[in-house]
C-alpha atoms as a PDB file:
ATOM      1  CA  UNK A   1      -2.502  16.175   8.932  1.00  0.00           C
ATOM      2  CA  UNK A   2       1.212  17.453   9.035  1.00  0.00           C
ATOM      3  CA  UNK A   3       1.705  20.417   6.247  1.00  0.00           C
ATOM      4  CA  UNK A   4       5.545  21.646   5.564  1.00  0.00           C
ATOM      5  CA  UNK A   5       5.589  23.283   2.464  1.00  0.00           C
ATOM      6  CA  UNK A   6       6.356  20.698  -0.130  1.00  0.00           C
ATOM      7  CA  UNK A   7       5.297  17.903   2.075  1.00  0.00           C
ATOM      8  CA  UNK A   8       1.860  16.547   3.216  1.00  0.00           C
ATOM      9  CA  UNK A   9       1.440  13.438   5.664  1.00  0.00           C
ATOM     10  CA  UNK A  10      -2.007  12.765   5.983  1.00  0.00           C
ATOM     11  CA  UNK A  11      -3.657   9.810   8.570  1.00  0.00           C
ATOM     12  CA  UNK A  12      -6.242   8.063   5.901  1.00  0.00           C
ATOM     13  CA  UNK A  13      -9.145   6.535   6.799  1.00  0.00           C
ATOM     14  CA  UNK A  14      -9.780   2.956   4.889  1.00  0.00           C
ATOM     15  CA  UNK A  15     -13.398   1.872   3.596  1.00  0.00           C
ATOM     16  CA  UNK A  16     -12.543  -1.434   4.109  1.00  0.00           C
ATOM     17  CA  UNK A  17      -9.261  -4.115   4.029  1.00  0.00           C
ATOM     18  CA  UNK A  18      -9.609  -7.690   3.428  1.00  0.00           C
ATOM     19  CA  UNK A  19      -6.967 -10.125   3.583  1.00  0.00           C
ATOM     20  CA  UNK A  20      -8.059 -12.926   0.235  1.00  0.00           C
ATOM     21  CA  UNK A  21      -6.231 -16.472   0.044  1.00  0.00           C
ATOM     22  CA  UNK A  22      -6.863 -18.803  -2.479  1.00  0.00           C
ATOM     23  CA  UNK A  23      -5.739 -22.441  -1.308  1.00  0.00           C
ATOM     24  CA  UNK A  24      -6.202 -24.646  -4.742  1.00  0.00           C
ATOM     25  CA  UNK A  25      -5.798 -28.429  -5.231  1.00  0.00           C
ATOM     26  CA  UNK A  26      -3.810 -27.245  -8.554  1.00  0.00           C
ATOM     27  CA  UNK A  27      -1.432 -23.981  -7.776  1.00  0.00           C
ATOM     28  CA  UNK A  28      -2.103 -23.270 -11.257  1.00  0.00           C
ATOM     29  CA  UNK A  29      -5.947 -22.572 -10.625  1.00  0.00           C
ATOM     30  CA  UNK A  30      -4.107 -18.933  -8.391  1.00  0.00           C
ATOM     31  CA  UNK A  31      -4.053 -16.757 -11.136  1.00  0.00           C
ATOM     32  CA  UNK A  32      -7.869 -17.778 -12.582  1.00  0.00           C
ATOM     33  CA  UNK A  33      -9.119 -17.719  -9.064  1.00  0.00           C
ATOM     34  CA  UNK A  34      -7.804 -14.148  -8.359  1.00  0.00           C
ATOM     35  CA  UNK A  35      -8.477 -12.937 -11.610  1.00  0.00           C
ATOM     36  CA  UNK A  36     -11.955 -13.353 -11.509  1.00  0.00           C
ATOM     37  CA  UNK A  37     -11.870 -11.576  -7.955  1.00  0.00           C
ATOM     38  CA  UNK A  38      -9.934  -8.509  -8.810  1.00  0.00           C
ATOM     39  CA  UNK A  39      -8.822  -8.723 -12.386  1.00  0.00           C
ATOM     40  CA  UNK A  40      -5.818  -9.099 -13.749  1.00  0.00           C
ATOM     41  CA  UNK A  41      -2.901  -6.908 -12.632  1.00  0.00           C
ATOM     42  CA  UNK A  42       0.945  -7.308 -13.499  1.00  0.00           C
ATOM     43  CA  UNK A  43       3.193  -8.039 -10.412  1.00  0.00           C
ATOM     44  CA  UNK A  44       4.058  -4.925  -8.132  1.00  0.00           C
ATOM     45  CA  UNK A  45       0.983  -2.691  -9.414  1.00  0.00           C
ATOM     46  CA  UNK A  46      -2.219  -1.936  -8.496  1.00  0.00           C
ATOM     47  CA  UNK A  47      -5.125   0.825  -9.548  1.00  0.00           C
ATOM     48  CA  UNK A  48      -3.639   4.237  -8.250  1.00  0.00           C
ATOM     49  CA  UNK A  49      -7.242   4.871  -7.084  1.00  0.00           C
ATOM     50  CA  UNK A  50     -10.791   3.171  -6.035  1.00  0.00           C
ATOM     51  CA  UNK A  51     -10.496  -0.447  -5.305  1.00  0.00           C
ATOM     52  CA  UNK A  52      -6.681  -1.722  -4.973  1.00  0.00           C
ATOM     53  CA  UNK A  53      -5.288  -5.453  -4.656  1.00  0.00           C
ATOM     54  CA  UNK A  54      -2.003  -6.053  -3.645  1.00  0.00           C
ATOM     55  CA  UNK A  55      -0.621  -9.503  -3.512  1.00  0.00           C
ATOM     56  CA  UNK A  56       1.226 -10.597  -0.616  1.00  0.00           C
ATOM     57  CA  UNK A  57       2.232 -13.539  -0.700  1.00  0.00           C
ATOM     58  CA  UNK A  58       1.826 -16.636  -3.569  1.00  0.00           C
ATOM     59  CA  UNK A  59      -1.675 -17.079  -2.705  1.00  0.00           C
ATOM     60  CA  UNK A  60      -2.686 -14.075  -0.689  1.00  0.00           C
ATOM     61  CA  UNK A  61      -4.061 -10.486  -1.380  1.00  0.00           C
ATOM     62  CA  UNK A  62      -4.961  -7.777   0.466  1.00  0.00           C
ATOM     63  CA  UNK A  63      -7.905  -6.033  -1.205  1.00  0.00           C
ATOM     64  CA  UNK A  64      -8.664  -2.170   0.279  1.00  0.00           C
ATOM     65  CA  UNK A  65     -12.025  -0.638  -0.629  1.00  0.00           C
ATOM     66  CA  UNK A  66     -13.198  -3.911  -2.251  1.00  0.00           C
ATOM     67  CA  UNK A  67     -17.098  -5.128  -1.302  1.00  0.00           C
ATOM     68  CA  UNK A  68     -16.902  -7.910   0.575  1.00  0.00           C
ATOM     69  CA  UNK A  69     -20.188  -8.903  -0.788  1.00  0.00           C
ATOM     70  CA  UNK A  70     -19.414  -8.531  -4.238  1.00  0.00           C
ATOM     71  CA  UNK A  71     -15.875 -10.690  -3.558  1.00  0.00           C
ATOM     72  CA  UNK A  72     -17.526 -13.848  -2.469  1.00  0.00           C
ATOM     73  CA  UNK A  73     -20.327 -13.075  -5.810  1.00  0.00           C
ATOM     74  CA  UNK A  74     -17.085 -13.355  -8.105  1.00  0.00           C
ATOM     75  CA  UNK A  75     -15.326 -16.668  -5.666  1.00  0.00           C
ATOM     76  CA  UNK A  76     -18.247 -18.659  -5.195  1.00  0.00           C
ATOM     77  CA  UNK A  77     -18.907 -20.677  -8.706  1.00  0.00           C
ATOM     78  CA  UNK A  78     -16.063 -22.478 -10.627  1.00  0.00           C
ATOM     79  CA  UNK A  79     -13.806 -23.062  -7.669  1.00  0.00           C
ATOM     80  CA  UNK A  80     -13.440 -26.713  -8.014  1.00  0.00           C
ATOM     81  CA  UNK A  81     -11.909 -28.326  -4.697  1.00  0.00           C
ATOM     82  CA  UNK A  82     -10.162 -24.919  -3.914  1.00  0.00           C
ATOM     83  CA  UNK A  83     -10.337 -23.386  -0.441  1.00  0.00           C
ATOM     84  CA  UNK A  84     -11.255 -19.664   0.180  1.00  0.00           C
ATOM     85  CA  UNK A  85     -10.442 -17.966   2.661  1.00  0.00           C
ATOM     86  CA  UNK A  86     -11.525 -13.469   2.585  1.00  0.00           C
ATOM     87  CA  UNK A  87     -11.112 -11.983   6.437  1.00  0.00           C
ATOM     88  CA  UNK A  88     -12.468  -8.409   6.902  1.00  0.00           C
ATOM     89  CA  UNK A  89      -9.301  -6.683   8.247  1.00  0.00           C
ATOM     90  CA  UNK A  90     -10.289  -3.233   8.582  1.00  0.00           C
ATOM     91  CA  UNK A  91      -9.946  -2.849  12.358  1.00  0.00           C
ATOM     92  CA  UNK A  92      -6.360  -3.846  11.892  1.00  0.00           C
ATOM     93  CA  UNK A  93      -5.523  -1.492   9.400  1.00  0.00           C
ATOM     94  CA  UNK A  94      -4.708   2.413   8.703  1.00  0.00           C
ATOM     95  CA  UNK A  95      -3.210   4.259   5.851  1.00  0.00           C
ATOM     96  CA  UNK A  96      -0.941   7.439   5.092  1.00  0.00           C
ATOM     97  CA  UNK A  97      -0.687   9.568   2.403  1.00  0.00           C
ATOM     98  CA  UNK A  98       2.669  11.125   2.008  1.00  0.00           C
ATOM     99  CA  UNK A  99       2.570  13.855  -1.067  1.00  0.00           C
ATOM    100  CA  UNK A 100       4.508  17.160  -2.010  1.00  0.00           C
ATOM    101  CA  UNK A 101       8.118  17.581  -3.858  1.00  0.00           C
ATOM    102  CA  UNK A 102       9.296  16.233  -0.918  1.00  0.00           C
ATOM    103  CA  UNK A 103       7.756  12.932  -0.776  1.00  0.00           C
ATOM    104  CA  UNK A 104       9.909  11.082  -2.573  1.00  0.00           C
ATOM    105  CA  UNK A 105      12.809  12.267  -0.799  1.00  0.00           C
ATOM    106  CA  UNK A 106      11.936  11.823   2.725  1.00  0.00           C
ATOM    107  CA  UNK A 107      10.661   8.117   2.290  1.00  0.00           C
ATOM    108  CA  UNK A 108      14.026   7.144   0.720  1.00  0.00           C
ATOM    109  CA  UNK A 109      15.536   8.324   4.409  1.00  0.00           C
ATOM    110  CA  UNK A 110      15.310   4.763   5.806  1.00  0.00           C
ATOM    111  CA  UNK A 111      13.343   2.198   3.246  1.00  0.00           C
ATOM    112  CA  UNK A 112      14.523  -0.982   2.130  1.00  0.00           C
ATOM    113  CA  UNK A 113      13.605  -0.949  -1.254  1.00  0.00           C
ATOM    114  CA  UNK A 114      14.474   2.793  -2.225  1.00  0.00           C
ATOM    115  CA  UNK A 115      13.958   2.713  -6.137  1.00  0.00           C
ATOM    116  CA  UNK A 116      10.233   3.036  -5.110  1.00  0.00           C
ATOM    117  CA  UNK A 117      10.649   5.908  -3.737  1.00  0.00           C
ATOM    118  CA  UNK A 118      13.110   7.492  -5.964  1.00  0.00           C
ATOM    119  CA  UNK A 119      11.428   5.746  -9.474  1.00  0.00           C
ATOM    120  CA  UNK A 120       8.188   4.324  -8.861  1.00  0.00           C
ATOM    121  CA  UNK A 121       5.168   5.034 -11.328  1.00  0.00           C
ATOM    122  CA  UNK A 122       1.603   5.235 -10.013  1.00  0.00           C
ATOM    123  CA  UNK A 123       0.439   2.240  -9.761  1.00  0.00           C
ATOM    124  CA  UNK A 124       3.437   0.806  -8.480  1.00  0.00           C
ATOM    125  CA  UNK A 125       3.644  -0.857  -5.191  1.00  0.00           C
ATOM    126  CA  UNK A 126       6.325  -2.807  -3.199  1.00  0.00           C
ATOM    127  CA  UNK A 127       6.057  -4.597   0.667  1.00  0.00           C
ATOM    128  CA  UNK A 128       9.196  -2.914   2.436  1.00  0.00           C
ATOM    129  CA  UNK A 129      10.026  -1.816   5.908  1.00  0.00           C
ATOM    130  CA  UNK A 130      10.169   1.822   6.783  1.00  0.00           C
ATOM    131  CA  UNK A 131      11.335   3.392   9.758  1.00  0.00           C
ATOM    132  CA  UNK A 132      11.860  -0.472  11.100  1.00  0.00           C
ATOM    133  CA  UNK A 133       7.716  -0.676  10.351  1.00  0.00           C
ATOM    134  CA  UNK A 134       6.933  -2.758   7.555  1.00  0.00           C
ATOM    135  CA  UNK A 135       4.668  -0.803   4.957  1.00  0.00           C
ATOM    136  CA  UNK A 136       2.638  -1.772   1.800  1.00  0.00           C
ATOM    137  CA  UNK A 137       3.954   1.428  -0.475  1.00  0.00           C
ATOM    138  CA  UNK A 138       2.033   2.119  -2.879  1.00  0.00           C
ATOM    139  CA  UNK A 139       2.822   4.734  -5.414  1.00  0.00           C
ATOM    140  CA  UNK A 140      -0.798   7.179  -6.378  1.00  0.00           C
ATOM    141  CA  UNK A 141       1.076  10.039  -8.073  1.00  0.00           C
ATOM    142  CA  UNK A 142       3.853  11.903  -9.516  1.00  0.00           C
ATOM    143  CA  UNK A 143       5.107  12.640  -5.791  1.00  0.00           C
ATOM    144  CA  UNK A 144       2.313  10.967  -3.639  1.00  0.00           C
ATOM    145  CA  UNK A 145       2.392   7.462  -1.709  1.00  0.00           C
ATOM    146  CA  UNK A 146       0.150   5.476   0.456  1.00  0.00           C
ATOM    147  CA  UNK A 147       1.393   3.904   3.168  1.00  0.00           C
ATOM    148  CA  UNK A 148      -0.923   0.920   4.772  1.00  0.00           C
ATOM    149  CA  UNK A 149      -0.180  -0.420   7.859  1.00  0.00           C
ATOM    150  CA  UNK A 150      -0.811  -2.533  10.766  1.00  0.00           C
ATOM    151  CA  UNK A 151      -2.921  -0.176  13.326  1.00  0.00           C
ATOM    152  CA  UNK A 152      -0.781  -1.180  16.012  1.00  0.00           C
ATOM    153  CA  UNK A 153       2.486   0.328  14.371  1.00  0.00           C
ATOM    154  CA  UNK A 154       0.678   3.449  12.873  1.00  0.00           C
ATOM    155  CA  UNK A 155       1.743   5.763  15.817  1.00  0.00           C
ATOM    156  CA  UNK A 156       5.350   5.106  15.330  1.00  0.00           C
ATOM    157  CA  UNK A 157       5.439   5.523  11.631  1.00  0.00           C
ATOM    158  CA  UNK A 158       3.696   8.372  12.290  1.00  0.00           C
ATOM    159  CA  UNK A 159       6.415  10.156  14.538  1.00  0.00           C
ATOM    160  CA  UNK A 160       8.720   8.392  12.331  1.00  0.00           C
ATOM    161  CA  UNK A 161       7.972  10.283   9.025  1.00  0.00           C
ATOM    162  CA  UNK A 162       7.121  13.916  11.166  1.00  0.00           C
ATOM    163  CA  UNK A 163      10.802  13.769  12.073  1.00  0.00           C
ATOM    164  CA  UNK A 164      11.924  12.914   8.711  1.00  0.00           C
ATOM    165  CA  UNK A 165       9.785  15.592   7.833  1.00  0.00           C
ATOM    166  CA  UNK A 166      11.044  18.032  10.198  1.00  0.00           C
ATOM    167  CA  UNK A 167      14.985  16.768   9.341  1.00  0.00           C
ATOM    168  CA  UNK A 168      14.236  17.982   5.946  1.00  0.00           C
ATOM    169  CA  UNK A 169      13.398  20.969   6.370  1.00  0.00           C
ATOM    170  CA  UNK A 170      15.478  21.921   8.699  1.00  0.00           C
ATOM    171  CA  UNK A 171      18.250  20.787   6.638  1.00  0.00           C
ATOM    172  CA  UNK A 172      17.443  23.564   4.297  1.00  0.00           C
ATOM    173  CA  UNK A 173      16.163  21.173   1.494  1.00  0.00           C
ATOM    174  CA  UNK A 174      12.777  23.223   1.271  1.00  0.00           C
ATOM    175  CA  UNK A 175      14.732  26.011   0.124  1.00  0.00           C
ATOM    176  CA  UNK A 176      13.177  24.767  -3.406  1.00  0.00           C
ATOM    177  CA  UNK A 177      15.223  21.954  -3.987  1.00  0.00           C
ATOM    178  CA  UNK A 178      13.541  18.771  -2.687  1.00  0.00           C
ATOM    179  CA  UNK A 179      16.371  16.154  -3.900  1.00  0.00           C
ATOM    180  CA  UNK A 180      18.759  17.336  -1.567  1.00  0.00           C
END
């Protein structure tokens, strides 16, 4: 865990990560078929907290902190001729949490989809690239963000958002001003 006044970057540990797809005869059948897995959730948003699904892709998910168990309970009646598919992905996965007055600011150094990090609600989430690492950012609080990533990658980001970290406040930013 990095501290700097208003800015905490904290290595996670994950439960669990599972990568879902849903292959149906009838593309239609996606939305049921996840639905009754997860619930229903509006595009770009997930639960700030517990279990979380993000969608992916048109017919993929990944689920953190979801029972794998309890996932193929809820999949395996009423699937008709569709095809399944729910990997356990944990070893491939680790999470940050970014939080402070400062958050905001340093992830909008170098992201590709800045309005998340300037004017994302909890709950929000977006698949973007930061520090040339691509990221599913995911928005828990007023100023806090997880970051999940591939394991393999998770050093770099790391030393990628420490020097953000320590450009901002060097810069003078923490002075009590975090926007700068």
């Amino acid at each position: 865990m990095m501290v700097d006044g208003e800015l905490t970057i904290t290595r996670m540990d994950l439960q669990s990560a599972s990568l879902l797809q849903i292959s149906p005869e009838d593309h239609s059948d996606v939305a049921r078929l996840a639905a009754r897995a997860f619930g229903n959730h509006p595009a770009g948003h997930s639960a700030a907290h517990g279990p979380r699904a993000y969608s992916i892709g048109p017919t993929e998910w990944l689920l953190i902190n979801y029972s794998v168990d309890h996932l193929r309970r809820q999949l395996r009646t009423g699937l008709g001729r569709a095809h399944v598919r729910l990997t356990d992905v944990s070893a491939a996965f680790t999470s940050f949490k970014v939080e402070g007055s400062a958050a905001r600011t340093v992830l909008a150094n170098d992201i590709s989809s800045s309005w998340v990090a300037h004017g994302s609600q909890p709950g929000q989430y977006v698949r973007t690239q930061l520090g040339q690492v691509e990221v599913l950012l995911h928005c828990v609080g007023p100023d806090a963000f997880e970051l999940h990533v591939d394991r393999g990658a998770a050093e770099y980001l790391k030393g990628w958002l420490d020097a953000r970290r320590a450009e901002w406040f060097l810069s003078g930013a923490s002075d009590g001003d975090p926007r700068h």
